[in-house]
N, C-alpha and C. Protein backbone atom coordinates (compact mmCIF):
# COMPACT_ATOMS: atom_id res chain seq x y z
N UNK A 1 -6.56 7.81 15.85
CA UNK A 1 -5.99 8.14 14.55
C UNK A 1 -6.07 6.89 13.68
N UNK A 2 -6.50 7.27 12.61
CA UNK A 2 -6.46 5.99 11.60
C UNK A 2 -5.79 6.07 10.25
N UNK A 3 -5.23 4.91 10.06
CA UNK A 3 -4.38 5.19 9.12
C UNK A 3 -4.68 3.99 7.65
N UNK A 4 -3.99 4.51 6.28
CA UNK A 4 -4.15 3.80 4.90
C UNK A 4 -2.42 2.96 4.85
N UNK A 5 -2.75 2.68 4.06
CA UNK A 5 -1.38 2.22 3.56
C UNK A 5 -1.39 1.87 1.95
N UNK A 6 -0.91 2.97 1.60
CA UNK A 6 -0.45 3.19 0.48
C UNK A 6 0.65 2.04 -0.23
N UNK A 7 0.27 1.39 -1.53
CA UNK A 7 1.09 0.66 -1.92
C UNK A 7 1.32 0.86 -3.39
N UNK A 8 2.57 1.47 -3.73
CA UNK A 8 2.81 2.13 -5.37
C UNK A 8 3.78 1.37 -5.99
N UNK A 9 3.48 1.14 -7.11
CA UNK A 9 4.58 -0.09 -8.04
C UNK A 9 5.14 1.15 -9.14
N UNK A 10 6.31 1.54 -9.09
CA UNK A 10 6.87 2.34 -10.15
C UNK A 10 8.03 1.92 -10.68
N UNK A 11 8.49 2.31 -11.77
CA UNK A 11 9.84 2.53 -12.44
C UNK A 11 11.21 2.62 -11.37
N UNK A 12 11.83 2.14 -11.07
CA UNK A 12 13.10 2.33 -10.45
C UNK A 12 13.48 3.41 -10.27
N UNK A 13 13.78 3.91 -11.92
CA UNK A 13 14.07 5.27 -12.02
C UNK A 13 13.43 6.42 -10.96
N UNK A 14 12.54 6.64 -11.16
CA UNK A 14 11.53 7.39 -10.22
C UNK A 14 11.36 7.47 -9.14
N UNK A 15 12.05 6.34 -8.09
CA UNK A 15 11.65 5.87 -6.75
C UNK A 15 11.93 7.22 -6.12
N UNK A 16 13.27 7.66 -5.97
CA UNK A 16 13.84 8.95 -5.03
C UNK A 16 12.53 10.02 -5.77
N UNK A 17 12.36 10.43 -6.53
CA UNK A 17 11.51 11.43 -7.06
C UNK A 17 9.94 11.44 -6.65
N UNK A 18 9.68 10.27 -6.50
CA UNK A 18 8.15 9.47 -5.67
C UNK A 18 8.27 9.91 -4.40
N UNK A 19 9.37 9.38 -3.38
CA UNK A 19 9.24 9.11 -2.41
C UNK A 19 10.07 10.71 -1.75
N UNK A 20 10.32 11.40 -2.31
CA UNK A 20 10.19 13.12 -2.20
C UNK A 20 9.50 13.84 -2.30
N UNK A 21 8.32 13.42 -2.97
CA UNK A 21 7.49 13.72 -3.22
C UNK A 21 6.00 13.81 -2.06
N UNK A 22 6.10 12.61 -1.60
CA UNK A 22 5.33 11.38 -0.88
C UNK A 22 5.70 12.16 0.25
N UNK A 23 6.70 12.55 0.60
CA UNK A 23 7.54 12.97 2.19
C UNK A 23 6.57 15.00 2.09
N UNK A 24 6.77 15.48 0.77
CA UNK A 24 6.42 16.65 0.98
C UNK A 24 5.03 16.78 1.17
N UNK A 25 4.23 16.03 0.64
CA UNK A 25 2.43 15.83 0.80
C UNK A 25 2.20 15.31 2.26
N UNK A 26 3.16 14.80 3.01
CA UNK A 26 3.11 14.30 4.13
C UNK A 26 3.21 12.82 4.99
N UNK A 27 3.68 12.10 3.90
CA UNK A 27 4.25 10.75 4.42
C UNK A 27 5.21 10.86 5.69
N UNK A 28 5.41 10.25 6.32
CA UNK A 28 6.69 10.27 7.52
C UNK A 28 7.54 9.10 7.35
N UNK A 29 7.50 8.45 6.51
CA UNK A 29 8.09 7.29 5.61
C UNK A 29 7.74 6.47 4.73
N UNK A 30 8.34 5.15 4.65
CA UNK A 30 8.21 4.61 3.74
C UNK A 30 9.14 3.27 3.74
N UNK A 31 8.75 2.07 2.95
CA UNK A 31 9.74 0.73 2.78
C UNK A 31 9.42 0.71 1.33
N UNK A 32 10.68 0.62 0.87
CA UNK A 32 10.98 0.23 -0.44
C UNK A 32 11.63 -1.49 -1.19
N UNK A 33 10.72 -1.89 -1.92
CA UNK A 33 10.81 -2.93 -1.79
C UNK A 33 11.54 -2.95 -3.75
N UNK A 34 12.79 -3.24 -3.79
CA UNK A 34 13.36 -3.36 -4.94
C UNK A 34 12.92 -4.32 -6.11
N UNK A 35 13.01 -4.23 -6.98
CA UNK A 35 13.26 -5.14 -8.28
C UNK A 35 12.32 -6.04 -8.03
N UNK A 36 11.20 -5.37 -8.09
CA UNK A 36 9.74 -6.59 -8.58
C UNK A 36 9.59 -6.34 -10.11
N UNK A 37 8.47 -7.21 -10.43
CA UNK A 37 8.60 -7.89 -11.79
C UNK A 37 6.93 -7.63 -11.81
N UNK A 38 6.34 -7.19 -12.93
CA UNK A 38 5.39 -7.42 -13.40
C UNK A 38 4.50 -7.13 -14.96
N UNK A 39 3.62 -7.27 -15.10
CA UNK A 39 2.94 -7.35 -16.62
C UNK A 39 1.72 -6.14 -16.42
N UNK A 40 1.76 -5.57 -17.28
CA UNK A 40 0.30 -4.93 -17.52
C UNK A 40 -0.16 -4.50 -18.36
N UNK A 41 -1.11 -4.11 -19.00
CA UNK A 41 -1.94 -4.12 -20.43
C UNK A 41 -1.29 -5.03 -21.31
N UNK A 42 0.34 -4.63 -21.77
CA UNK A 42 0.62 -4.62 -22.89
C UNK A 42 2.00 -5.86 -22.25
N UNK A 43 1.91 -6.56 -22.99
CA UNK A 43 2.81 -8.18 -22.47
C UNK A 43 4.61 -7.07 -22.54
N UNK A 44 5.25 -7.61 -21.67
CA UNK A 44 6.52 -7.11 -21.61
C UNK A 44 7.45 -7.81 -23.12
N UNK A 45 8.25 -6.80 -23.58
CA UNK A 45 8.60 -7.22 -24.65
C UNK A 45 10.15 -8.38 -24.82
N UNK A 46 10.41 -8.79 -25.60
CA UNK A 46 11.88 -10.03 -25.07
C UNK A 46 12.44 -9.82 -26.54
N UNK A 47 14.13 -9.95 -26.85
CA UNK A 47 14.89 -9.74 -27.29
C UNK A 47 15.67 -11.09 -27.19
N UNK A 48 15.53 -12.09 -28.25
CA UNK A 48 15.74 -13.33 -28.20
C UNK A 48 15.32 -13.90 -27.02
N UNK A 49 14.53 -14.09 -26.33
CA UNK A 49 14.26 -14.60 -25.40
C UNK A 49 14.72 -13.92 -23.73
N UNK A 50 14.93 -12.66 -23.86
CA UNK A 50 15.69 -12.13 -23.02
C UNK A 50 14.47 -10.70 -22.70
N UNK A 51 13.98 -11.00 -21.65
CA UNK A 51 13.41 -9.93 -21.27
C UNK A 51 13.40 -8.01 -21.21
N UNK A 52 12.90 -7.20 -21.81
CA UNK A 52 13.78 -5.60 -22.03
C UNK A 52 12.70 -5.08 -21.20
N UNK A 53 11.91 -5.90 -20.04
CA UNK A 53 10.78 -4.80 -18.88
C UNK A 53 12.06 -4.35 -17.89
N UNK A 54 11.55 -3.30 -17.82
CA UNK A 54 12.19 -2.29 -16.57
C UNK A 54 12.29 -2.71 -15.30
N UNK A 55 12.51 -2.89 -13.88
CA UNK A 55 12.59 -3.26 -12.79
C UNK A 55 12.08 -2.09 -12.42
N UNK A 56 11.06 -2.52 -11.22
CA UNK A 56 10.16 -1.73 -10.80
C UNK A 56 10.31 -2.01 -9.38
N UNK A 57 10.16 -1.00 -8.39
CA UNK A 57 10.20 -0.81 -6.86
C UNK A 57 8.61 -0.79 -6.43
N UNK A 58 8.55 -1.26 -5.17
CA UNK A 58 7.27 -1.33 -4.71
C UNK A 58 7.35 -0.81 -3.45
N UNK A 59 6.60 0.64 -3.61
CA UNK A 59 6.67 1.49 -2.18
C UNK A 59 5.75 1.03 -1.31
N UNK A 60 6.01 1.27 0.10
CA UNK A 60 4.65 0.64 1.03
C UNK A 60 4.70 2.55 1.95
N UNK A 61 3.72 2.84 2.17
CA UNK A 61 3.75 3.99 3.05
C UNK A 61 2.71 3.77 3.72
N UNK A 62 2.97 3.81 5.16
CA UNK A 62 1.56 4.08 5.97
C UNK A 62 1.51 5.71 6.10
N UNK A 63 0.12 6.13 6.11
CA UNK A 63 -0.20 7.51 5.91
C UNK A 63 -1.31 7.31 6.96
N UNK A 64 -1.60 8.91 7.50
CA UNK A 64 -2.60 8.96 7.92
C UNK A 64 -3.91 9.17 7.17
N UNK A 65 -4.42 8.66 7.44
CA UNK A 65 -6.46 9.02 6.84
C UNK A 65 -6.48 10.18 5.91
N UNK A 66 -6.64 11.02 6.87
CA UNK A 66 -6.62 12.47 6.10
C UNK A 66 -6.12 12.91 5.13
N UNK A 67 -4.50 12.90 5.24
CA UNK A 67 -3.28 13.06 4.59
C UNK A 67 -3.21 11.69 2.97
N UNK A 68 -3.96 10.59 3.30
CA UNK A 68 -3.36 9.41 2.44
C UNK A 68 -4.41 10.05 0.55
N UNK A 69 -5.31 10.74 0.73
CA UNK A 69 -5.82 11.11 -0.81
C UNK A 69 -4.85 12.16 -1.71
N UNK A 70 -4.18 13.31 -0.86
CA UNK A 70 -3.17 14.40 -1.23
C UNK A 70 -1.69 13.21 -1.94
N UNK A 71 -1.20 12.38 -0.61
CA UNK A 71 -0.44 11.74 -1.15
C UNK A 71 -0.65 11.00 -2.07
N UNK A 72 -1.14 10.12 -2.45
CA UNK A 72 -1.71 9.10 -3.57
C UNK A 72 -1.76 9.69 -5.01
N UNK A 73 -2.70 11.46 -4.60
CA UNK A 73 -2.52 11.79 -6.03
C UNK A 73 -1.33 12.84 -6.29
N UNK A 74 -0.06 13.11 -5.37
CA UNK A 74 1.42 13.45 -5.51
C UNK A 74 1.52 12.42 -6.14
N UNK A 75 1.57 11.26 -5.54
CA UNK A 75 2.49 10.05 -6.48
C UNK A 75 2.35 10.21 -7.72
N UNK A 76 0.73 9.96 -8.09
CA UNK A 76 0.51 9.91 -9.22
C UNK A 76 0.90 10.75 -10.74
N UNK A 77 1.12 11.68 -9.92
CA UNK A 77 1.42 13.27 -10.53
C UNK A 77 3.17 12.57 -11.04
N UNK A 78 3.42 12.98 -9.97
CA UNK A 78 5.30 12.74 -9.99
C UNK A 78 5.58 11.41 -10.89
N UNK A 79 5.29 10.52 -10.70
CA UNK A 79 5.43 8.98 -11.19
C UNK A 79 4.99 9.56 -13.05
N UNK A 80 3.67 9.97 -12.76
CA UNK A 80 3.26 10.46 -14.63
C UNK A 80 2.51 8.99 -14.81
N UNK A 81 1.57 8.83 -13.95
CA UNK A 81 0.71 7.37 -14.04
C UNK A 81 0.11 7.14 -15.03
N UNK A 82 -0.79 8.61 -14.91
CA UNK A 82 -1.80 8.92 -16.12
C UNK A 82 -1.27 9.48 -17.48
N UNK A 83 -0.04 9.52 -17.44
CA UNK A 83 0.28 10.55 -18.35
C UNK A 83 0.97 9.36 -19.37
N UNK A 84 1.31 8.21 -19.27
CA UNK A 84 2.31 7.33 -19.66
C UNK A 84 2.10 5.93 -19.34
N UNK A 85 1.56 5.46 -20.50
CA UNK A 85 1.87 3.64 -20.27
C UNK A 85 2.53 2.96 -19.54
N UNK A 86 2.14 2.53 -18.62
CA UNK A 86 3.19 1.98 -17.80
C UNK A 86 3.71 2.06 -17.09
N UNK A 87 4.08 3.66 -16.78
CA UNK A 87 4.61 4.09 -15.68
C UNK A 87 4.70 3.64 -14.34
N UNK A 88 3.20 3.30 -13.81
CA UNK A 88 2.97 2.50 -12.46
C UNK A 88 1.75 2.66 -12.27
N UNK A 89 1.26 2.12 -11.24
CA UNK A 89 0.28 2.57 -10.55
C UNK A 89 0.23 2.57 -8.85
N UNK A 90 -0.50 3.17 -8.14
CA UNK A 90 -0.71 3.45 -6.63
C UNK A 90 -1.85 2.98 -6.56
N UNK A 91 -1.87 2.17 -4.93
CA UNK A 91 -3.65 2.41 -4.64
C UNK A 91 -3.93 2.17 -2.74
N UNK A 92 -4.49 2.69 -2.68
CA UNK A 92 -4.37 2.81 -1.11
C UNK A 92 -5.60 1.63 -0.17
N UNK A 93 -4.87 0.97 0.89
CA UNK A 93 -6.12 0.32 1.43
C UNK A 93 -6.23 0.23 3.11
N UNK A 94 -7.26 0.00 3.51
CA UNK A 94 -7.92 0.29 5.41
C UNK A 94 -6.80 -0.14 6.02
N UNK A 95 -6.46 0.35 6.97
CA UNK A 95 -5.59 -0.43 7.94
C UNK A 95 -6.27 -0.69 9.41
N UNK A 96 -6.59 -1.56 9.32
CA UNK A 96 -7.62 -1.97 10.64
C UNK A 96 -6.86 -1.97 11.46
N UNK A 97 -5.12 -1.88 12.04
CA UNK A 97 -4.65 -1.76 13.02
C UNK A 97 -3.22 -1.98 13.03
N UNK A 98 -2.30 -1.07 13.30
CA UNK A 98 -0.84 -1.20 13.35
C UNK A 98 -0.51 -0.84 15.00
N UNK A 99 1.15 -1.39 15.12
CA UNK A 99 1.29 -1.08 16.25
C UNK A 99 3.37 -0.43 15.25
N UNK A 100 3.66 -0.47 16.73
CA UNK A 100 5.37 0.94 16.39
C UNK A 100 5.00 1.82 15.66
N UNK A 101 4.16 2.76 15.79
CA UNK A 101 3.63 3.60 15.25
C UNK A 101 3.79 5.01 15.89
N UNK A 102 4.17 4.60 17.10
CA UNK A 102 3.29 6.21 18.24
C UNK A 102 4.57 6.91 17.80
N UNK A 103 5.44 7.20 17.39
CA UNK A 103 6.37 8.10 16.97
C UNK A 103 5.80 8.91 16.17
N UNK A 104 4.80 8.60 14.69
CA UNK A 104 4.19 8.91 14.19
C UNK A 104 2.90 9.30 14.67
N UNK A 105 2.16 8.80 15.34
CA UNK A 105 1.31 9.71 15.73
C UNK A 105 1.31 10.67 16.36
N UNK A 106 2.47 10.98 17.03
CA UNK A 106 3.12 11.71 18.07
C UNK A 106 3.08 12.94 17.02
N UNK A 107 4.14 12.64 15.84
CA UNK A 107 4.33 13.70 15.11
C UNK A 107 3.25 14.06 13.82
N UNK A 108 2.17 13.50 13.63
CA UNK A 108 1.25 13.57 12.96
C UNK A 108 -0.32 14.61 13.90
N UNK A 109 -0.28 14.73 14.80
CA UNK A 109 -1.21 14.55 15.65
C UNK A 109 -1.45 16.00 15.20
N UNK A 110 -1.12 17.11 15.15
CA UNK A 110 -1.02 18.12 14.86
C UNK A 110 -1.15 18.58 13.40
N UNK A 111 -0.40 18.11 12.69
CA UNK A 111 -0.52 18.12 11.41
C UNK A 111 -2.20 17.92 11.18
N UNK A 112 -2.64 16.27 11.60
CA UNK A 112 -4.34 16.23 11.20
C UNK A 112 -5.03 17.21 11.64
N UNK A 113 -4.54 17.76 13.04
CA UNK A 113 -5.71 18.49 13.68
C UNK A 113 -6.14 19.98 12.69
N UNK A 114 -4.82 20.53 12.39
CA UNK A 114 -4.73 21.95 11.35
C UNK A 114 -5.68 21.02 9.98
N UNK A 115 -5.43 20.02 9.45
CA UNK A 115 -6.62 19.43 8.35
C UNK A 115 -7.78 19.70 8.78
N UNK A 116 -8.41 18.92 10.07
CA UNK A 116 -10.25 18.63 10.23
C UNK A 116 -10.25 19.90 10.57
C-alpha cells in the first residue's frame, strides 16, 4: 500500500469544515498544525503597523494513493480555494515510506480494494 501526504494551509475558520470533509472522502486522520503565518499574491495588509492577515492552520493528512486525488479536490471544494483569494491552498506529495501506520492499513485495505 502506498501512501501521499496531503499538506493544506487554510483559514482557521474552516479547519473543522476541511477536516469533515477530508474524513468523508476518506482520510482516517489528520495533524493540525495551528496559527501559521503566511503571504501570497497580494502582501498582507497592516493597520498602523499592526498586521489584519488571518491565522491560518496547516493540515498534514496521510492518505492512501488511490483515495489522496478525491480528497485533495474535497478540500479544495470545501475550503473555496478556487473560488476566493486567499482562501488556501492544498497539495499532495510521494511518501517513500512511513511506519505506525498498520492500523490504517488494516482499515484501509478494503476500502482500496472496492477502488482498483
Amino acid at each position: 500500500m502506498h501512501f501521499k501526504l496531503i499538506i493544506a494551509f487554510i483559514a482557521e475558520d474552516k479547519t473543522n469544515k476541511v477536516l469533515n470533509a477530508a474524513r468523508q472522502a476518506g482520510a482516517t486522520g489528520a495533524t493540525v498544525i495551528n496559527h501559521a503565518r503566511g503571504e501570497g499574491l497580494e502582501p498582507p495588509k497592516t493597520f498602523f503597523g499592526l498586521n489584519l492577515e488571518t491565522q491560518r492552520d496547516v493540515l498534514l493528512l496521510l492518505v492512501e494513493e488511490h483515495l489522496s486525488r478525491t480528497i485533495l479536490e474535497k478540500i479544495a471544494q470545501v475550503g473555496g480555494f478556487e473560488e476566493n483569494l486567499g482562501a488556501g491552498i492544498a497539495l499532495q506529495i510521494d511518501v517513500e515510506d512511513a511506519v505506525g501506520i498498520s492500523h490504517q492499513v488494516r482499515k484501509l485495505t478494503a476500502v482500496v480494494e472496492e477502488k482498483i
